[in-house]
Protein backbone atom coordinates (compact mmCIF):
# COMPACT_ATOMS: atom_id res chain seq x y z
CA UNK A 1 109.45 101.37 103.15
CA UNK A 2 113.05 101.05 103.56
CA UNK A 3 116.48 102.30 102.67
CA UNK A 4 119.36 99.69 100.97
CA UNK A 5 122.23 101.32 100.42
CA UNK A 6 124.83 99.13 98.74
CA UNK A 7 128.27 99.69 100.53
CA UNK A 8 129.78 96.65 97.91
CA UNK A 9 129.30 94.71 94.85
CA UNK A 10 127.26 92.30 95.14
CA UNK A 11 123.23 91.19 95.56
CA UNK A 12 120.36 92.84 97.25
CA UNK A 13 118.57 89.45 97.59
CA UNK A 14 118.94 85.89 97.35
CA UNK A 15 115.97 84.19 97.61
CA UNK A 16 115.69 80.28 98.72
CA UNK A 17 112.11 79.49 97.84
CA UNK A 18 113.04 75.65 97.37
CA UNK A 19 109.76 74.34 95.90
CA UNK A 20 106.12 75.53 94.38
CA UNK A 21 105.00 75.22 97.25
CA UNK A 22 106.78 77.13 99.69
CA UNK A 23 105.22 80.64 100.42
CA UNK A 24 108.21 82.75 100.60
CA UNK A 25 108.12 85.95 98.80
CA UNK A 26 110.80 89.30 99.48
CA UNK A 27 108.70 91.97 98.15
CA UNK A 28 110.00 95.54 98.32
CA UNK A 29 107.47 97.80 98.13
CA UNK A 30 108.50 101.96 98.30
CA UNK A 31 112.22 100.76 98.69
CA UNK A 32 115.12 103.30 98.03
CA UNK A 33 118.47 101.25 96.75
CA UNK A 34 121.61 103.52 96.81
CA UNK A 35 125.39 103.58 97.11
CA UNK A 36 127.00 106.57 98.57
CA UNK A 37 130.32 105.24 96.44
CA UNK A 38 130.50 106.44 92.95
CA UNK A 39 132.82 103.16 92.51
CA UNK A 40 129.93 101.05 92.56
CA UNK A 41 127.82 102.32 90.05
CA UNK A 42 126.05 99.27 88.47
CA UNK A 43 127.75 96.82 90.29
CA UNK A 44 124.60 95.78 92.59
CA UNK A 45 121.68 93.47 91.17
CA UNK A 46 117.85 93.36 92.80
CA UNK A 47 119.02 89.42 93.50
CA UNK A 48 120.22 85.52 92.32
CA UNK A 49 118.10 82.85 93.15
CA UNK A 50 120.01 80.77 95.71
CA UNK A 51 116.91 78.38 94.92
CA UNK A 52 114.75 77.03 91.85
CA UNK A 53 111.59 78.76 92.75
CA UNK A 54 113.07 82.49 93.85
CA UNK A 55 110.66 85.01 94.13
CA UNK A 56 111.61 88.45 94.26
CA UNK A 57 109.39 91.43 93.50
CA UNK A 58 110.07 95.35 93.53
CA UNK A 59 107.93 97.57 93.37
CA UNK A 60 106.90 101.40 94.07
CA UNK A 61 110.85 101.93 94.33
CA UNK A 62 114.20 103.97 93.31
CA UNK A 63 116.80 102.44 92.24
CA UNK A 64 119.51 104.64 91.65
CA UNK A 65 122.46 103.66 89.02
CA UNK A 66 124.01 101.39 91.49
CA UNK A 67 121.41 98.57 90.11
CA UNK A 68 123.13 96.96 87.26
CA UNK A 69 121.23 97.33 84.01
CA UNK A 70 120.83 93.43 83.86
CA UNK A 71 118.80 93.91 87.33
CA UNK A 72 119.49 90.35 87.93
CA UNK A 73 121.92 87.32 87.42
CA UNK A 74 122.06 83.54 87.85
CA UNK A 75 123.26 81.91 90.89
CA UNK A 76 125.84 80.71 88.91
CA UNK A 77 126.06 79.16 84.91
CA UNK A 78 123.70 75.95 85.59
CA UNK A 79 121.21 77.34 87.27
CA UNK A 80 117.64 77.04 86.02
CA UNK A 81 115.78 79.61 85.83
CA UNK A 82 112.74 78.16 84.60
CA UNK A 83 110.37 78.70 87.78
CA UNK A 84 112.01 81.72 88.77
CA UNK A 85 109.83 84.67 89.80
CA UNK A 86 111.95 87.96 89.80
CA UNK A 87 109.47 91.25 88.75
CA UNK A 88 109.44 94.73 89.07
CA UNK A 89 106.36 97.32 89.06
CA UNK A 90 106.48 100.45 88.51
CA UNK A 91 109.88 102.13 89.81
CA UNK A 92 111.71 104.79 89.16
CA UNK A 93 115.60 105.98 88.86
CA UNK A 94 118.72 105.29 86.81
CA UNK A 95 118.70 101.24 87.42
CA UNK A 96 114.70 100.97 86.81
CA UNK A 97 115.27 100.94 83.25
CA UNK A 98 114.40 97.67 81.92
CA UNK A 99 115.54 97.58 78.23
CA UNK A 100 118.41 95.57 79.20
CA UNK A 101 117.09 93.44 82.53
CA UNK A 102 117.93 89.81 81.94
CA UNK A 103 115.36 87.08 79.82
CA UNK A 104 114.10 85.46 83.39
CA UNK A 105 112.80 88.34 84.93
CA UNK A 106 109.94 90.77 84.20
CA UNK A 107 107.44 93.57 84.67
CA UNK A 108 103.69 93.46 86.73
CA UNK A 109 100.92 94.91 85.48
CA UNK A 110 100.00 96.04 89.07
CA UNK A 111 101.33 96.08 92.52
CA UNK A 112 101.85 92.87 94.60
CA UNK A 113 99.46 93.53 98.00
CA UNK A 114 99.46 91.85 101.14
CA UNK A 115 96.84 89.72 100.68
CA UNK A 116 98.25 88.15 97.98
CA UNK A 117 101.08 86.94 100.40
CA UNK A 118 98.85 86.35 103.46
CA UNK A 119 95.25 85.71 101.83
CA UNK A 120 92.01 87.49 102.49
CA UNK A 121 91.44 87.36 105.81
CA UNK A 122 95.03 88.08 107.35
CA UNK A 123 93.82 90.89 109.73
CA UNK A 124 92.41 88.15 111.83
CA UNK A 125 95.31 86.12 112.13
CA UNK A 126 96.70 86.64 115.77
CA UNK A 127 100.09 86.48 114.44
CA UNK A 128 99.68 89.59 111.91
CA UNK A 129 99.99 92.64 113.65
CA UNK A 130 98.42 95.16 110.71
CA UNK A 131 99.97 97.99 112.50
CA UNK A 132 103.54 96.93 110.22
CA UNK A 133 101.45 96.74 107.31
């Protein structure tokens, strides 16, 4: 859980996953984006990928109206967004509606879990401490 509150316009993420390989994922699960300045509505997006495999995933949130309806944008007007990964599962609010959320990015079926990010057998790894989980 955690609370973003926007204070500018701008991006939420920017993810630099720079190849398939890489394991880097943001995933923000029970997030609450918000702005406190009615100025800003839709004037924040969920991310850009600063990199050509981003991967971004939120899910179990509210976004309020400060998410742009797009959701998400390009790093800038060459960027390929072939390998990007930007989803969304099951939120709620103003800027979860996805009838206008840009061609690259998408909806889950189901909730990313932690396993999927650190494999089966994660609560053994010394360096996991499952009490942040």
């Amino acid at each position: 859980k955690c609370d973003i509150e926007v204070v500018g316009k701008g991006y939420v993420t920017a993810n630099g996953r720079e190849s398939e390989s890489n394991p880097s994922w943001y995933v923000f699960n029970h997030a609450n984006v918000f702005t406190a300045n009615a100025s800003l509505v839709g004037k924040a997006y969920l991310g850009r990928p600063w990199r050509p495999y981003s991967r971004v995933v939120f899910q179990n949130s509210e976004l309020s109206d400060v998410v742009n309806p797009e959701g998400w944008k390009r790093w800038n007007n060459d960027t390929n967004t072939a390998n990007i990964f930007y989803k969304e599962f099951n939120n709620s609010g103003p800027g979860a509606a996805i009838d206008q959320r840009v061609p690259f990015s998408g909806q889950l079926n189901k909730s990313v879990v932690i396993s999927d990010i650190l494999g089966e057998n994660y609560g053994s790894e010394g360096w996991v401490d499952t009490n942040y989980l």
